[in-house]
C-alpha atoms as a PDB file:
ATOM      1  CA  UNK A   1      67.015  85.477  93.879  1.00  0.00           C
ATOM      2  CA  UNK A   2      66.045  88.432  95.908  1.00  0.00           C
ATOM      3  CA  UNK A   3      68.236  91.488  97.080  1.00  0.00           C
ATOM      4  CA  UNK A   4      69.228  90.205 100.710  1.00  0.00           C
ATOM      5  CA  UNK A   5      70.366  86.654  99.293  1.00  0.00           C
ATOM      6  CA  UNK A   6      72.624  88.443  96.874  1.00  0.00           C
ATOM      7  CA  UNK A   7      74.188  90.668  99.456  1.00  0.00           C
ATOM      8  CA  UNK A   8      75.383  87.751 101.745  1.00  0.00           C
ATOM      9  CA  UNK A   9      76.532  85.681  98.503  1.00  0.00           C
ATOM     10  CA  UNK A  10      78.623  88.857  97.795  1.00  0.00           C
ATOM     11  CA  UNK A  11      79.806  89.277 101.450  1.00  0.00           C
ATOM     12  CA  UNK A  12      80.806  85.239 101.711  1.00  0.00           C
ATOM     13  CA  UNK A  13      82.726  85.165  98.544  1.00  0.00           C
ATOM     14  CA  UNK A  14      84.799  88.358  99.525  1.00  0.00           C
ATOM     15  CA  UNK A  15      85.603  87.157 103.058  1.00  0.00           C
ATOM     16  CA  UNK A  16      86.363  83.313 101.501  1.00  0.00           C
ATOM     17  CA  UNK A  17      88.202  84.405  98.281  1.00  0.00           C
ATOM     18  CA  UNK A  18      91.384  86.989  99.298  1.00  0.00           C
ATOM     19  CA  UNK A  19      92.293  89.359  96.553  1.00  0.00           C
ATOM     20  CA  UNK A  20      95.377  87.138  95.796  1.00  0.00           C
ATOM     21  CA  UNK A  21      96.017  87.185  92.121  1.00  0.00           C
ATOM     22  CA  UNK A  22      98.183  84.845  89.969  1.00  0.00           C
ATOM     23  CA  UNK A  23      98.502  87.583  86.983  1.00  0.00           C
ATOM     24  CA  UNK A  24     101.098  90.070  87.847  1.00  0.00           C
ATOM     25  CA  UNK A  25     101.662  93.044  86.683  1.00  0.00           C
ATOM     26  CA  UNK A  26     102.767  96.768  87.438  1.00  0.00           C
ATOM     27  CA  UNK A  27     100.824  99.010  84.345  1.00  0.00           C
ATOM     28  CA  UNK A  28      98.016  99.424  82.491  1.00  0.00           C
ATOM     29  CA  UNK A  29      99.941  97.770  79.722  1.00  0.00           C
ATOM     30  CA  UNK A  30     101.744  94.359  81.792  1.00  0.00           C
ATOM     31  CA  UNK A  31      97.679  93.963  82.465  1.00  0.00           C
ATOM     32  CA  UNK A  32      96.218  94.293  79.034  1.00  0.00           C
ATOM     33  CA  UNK A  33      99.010  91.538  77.841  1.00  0.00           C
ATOM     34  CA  UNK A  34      98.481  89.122  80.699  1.00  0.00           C
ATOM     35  CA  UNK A  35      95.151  88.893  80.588  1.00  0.00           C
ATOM     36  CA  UNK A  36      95.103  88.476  76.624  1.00  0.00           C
ATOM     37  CA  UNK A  37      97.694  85.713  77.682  1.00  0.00           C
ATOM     38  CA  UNK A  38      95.294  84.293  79.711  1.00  0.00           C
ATOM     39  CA  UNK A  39      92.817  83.115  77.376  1.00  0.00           C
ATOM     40  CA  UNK A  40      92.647  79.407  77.140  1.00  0.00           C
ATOM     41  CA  UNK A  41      95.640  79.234  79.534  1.00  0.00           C
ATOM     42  CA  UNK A  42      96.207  79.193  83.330  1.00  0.00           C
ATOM     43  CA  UNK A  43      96.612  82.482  85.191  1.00  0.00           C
ATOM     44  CA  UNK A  44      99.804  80.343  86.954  1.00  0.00           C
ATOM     45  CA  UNK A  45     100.965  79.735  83.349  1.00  0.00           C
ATOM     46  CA  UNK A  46     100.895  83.220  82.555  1.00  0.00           C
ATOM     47  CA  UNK A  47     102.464  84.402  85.557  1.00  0.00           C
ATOM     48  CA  UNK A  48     105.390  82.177  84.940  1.00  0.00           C
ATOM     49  CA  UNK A  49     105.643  83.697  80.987  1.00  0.00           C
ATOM     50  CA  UNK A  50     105.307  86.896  81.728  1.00  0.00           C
ATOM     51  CA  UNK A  51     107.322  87.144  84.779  1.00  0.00           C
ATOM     52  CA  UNK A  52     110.171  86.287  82.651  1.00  0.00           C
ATOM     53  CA  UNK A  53     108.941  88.659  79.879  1.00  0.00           C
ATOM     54  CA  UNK A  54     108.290  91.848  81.922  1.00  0.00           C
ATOM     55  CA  UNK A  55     111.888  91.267  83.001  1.00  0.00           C
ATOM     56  CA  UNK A  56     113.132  92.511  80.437  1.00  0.00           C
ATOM     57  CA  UNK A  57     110.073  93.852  78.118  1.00  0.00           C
ATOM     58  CA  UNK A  58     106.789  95.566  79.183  1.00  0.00           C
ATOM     59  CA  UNK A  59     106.165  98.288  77.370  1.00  0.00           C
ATOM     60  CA  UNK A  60     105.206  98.285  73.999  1.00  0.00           C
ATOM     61  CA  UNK A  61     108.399 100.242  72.508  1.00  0.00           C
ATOM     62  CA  UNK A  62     110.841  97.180  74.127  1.00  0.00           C
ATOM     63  CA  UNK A  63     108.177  94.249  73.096  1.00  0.00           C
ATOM     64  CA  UNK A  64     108.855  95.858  69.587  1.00  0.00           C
ATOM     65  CA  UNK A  65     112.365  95.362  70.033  1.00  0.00           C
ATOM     66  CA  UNK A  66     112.315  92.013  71.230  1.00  0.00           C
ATOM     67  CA  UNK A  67     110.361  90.858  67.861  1.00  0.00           C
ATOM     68  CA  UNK A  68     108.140  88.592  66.603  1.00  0.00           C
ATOM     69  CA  UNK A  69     109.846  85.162  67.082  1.00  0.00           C
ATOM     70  CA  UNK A  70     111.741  85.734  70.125  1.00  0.00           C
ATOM     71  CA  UNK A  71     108.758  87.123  71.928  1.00  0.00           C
ATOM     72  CA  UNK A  72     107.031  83.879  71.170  1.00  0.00           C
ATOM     73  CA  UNK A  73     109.637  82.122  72.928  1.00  0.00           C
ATOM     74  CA  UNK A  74     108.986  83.795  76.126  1.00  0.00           C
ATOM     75  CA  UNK A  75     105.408  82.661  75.738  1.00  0.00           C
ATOM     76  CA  UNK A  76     105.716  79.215  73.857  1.00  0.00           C
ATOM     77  CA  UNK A  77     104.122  77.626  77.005  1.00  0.00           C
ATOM     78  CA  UNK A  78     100.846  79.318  76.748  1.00  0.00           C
ATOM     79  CA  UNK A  79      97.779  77.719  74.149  1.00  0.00           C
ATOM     80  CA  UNK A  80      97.588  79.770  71.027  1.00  0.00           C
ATOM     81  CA  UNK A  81     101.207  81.462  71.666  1.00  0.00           C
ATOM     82  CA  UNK A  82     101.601  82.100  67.719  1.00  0.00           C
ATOM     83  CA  UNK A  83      98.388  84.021  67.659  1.00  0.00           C
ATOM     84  CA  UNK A  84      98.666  85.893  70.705  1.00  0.00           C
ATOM     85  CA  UNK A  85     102.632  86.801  69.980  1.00  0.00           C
ATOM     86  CA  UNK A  86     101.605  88.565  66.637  1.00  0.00           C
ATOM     87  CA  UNK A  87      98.109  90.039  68.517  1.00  0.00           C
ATOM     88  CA  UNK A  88     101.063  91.518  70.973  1.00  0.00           C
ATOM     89  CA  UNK A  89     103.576  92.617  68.271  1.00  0.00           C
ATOM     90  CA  UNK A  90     100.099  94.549  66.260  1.00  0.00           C
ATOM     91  CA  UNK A  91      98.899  95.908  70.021  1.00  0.00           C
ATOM     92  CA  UNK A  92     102.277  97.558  70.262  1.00  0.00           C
ATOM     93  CA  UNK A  93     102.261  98.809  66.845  1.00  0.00           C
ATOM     94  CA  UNK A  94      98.476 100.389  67.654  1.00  0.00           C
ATOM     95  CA  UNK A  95      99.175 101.921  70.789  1.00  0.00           C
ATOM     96  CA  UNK A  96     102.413 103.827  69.961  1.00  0.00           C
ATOM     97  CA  UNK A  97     100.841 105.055  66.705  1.00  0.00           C
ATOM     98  CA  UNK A  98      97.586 105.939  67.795  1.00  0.00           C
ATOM     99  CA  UNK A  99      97.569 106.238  71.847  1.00  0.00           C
ATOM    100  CA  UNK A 100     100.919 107.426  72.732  1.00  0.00           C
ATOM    101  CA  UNK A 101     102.315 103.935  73.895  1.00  0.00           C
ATOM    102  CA  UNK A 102      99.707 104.319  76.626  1.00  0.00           C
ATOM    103  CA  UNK A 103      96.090 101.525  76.943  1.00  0.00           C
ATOM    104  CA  UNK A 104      93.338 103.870  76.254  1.00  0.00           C
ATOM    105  CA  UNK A 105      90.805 104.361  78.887  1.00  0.00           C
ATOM    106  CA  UNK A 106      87.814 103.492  76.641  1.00  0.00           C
ATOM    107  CA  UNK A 107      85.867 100.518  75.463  1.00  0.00           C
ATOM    108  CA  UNK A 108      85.562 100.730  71.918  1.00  0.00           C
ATOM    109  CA  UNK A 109      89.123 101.290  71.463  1.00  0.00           C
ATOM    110  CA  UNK A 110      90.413  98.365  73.838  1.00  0.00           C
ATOM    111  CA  UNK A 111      87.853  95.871  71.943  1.00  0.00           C
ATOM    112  CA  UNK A 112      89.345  97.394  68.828  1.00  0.00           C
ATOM    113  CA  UNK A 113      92.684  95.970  69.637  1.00  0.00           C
ATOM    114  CA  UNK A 114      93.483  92.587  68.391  1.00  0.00           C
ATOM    115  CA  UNK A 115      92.522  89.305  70.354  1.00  0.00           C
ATOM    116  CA  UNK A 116      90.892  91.848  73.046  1.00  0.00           C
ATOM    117  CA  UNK A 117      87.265  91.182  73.397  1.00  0.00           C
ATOM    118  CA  UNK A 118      85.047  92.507  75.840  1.00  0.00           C
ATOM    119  CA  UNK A 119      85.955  90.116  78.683  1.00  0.00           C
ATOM    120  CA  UNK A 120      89.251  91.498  78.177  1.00  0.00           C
ATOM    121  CA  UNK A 121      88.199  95.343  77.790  1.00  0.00           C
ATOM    122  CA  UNK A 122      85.906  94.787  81.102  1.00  0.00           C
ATOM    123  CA  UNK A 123      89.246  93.756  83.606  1.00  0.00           C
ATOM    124  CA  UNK A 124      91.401  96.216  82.036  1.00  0.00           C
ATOM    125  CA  UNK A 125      89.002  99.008  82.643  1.00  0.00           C
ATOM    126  CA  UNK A 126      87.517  97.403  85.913  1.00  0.00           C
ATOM    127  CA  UNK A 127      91.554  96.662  87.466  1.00  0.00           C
ATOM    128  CA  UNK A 128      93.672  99.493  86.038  1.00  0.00           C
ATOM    129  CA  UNK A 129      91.026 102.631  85.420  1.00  0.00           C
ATOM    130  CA  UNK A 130      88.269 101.400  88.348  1.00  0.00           C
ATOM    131  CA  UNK A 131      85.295 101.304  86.284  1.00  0.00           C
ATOM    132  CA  UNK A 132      82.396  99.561  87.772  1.00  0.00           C
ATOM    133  CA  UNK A 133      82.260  97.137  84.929  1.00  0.00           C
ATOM    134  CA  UNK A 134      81.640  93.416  85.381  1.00  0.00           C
ATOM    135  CA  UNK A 135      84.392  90.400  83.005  1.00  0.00           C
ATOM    136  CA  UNK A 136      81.578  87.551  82.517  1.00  0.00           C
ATOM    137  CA  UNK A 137      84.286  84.431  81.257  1.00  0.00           C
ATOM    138  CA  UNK A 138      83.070  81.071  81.627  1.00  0.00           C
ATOM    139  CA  UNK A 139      83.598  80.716  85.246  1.00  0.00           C
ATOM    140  CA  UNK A 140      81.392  83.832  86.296  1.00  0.00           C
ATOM    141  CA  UNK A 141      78.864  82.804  83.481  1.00  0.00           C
ATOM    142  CA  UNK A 142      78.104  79.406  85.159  1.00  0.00           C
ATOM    143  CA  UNK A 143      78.398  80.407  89.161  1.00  0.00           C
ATOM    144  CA  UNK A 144      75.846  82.820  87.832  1.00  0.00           C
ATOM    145  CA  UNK A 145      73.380  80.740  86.410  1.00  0.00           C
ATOM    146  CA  UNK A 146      74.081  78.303  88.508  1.00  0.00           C
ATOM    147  CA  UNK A 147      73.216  79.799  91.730  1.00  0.00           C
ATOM    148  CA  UNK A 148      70.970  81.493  90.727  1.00  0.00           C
ATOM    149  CA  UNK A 149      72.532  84.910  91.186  1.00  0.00           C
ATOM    150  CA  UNK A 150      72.346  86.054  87.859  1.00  0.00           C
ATOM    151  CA  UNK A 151      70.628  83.938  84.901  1.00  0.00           C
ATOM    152  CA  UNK A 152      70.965  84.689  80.835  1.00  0.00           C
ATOM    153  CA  UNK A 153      71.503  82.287  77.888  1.00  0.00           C
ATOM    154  CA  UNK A 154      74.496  84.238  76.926  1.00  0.00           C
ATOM    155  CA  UNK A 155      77.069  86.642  78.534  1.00  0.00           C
ATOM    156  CA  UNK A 156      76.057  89.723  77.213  1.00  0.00           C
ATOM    157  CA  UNK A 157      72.693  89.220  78.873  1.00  0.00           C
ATOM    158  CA  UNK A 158      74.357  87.984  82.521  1.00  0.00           C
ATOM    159  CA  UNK A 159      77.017  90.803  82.404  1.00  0.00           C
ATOM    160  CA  UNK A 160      73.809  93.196  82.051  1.00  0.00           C
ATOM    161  CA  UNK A 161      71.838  91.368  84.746  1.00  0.00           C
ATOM    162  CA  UNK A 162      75.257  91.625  87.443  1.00  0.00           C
ATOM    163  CA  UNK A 163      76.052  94.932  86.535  1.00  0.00           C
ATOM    164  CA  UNK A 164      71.901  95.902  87.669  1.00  0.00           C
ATOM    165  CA  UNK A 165      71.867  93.251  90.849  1.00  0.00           C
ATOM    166  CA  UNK A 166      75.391  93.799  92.327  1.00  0.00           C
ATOM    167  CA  UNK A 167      75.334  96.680  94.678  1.00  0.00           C
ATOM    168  CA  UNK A 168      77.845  99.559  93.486  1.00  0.00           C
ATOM    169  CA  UNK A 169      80.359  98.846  96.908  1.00  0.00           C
ATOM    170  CA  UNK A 170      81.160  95.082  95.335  1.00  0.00           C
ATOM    171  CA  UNK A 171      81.466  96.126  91.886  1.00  0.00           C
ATOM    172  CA  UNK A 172      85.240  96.397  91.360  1.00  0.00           C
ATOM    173  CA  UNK A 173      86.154  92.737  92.734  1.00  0.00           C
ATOM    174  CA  UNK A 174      83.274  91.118  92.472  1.00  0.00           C
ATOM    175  CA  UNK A 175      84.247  89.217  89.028  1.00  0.00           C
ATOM    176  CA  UNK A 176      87.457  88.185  90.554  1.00  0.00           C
ATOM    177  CA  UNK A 177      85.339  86.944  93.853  1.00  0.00           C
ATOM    178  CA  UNK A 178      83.132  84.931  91.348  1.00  0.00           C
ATOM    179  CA  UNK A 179      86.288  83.638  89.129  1.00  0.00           C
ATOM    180  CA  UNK A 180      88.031  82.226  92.362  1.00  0.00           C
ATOM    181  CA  UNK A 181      84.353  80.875  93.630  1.00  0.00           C
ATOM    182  CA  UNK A 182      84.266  78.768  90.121  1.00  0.00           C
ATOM    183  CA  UNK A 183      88.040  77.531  89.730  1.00  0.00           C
ATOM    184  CA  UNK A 184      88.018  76.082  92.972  1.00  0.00           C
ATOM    185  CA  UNK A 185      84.503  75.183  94.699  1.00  0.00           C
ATOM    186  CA  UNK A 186      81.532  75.946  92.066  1.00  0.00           C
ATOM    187  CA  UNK A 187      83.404  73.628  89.159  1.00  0.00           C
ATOM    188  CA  UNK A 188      82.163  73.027  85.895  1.00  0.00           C
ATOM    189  CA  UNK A 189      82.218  69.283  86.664  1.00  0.00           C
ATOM    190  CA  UNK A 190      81.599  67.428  90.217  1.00  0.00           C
ATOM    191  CA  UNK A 191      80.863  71.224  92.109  1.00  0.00           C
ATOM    192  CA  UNK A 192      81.784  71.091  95.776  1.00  0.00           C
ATOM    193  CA  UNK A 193      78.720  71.771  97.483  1.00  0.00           C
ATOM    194  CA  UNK A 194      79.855  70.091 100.306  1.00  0.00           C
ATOM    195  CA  UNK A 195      82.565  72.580 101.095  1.00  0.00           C
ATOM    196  CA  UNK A 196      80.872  75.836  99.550  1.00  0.00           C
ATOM    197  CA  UNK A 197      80.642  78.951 101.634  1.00  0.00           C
ATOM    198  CA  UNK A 198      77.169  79.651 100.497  1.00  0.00           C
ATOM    199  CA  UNK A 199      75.883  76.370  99.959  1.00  0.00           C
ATOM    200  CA  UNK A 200      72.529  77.237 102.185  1.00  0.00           C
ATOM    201  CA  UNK A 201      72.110  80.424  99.957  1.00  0.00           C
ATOM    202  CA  UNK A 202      72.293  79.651  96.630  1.00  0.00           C
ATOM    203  CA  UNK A 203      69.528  78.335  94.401  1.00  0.00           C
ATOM    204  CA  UNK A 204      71.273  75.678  92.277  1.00  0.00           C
ATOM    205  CA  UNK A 205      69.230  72.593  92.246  1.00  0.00           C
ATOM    206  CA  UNK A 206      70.934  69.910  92.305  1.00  0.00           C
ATOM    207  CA  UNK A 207      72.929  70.754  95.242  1.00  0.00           C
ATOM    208  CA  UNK A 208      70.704  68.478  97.740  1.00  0.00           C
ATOM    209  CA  UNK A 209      71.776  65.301  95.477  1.00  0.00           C
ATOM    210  CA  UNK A 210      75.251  66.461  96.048  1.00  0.00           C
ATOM    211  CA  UNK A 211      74.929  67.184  99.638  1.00  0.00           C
ATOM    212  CA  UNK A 212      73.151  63.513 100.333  1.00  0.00           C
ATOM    213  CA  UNK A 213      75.895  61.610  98.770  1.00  0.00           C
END
């Protein structure tokens, strides 16, 4: 895919996917957690969780108070709540110990926190600090490959391959543009080509069987 196509699938996806996000959050910190939370879960899932949770708790010092088994009730709705509560409960532990109760603004120690991985580390330091990094999950990995935009067997290599193509203006939102782009047009299953925004753009092949149907 060449330069120019890139630039209008950019400049579609912004003007056809608002910055209107279901995570909520205030800090650094209400961040980190909700997007750990959001693994394997809905972002409307997590937004219901956590708006009760930051209600109360949402900094590590008052998660700590709230403990172990009560903070799981606040999340008990969420896929893998018993690993994710105690992730929490240790994330607390690490910050106040080692980073002041504040998220450190650096990789290695963000994917040295439990249950954070580098998806993770990428939208806390892209959201909260403004680093021009790139969050590849599964969404961004296929509308990648799929159109075309960005190709690699694995997410390592497509992160690398976005972060070199995507001009430097589209680099803070551009994962979130993508996200939205998967979750409700470019799906894993049946894609919408019919109603797609850059349907006449992208390079995925079997978009003319779609379109005929």
């Amino acid at each position: 895919m060449n330069k120019s196509k890139r630039q209008q699938i950019l400049i579609r996806l912004r003007d056809n996917h608002p910055m209107n996000d279901e995570l909520h959050f205030s800090s650094s910190f209400e961040l980190l957690i909700a997007v750990l939370l959001s693994s394997q879960s809905t972002d409307l899932n997590v937004k219901k969780a956590t708006d009760k949770l930051y209600s109360i708790a949402n900094t590590p010092n008052t998660i700590l108070e709230l403990g172990l088994d009560t903070l799981k009730e606040y999340i008990k709705t969420i896929g893998l709540f018993n690993k994710k509560a105690s992730n929490i409960i240790n994330i607390c532990h690490i910050l106040l110990n080692e980073y002041g109760g504040q998220v450190p603004e650096n990789r290695n120690a963000l994917e040295n926190l439990p249950g954070v991985g580098r998806k993770t580390a990428n939208v806390v330091l892209n959201v909260a600090f403004g680093w021009p990094t790139i969050a590849v999950d599964t969404h961004v990995f296929r509308v990648s490959n799929r159109t075309g935009f960005a190709t690699g067997k694995n997410v390592i290599t497509v992160e690398k391959k976005l972060l070199k193509v995507v001009p430097s203006e589209f680099k803070i939102n551009c994962h979130r543009w993508l996200i939205s782009h998967g979750q409700n047009t470019c799906k894993a299953r049946n894609p919408r080509c019919y109603y797609c925004s850059i349907k006449d753009i992208c390079e995925f092949k079997s978009k003319i069987k779609i379109l005929c149907h």
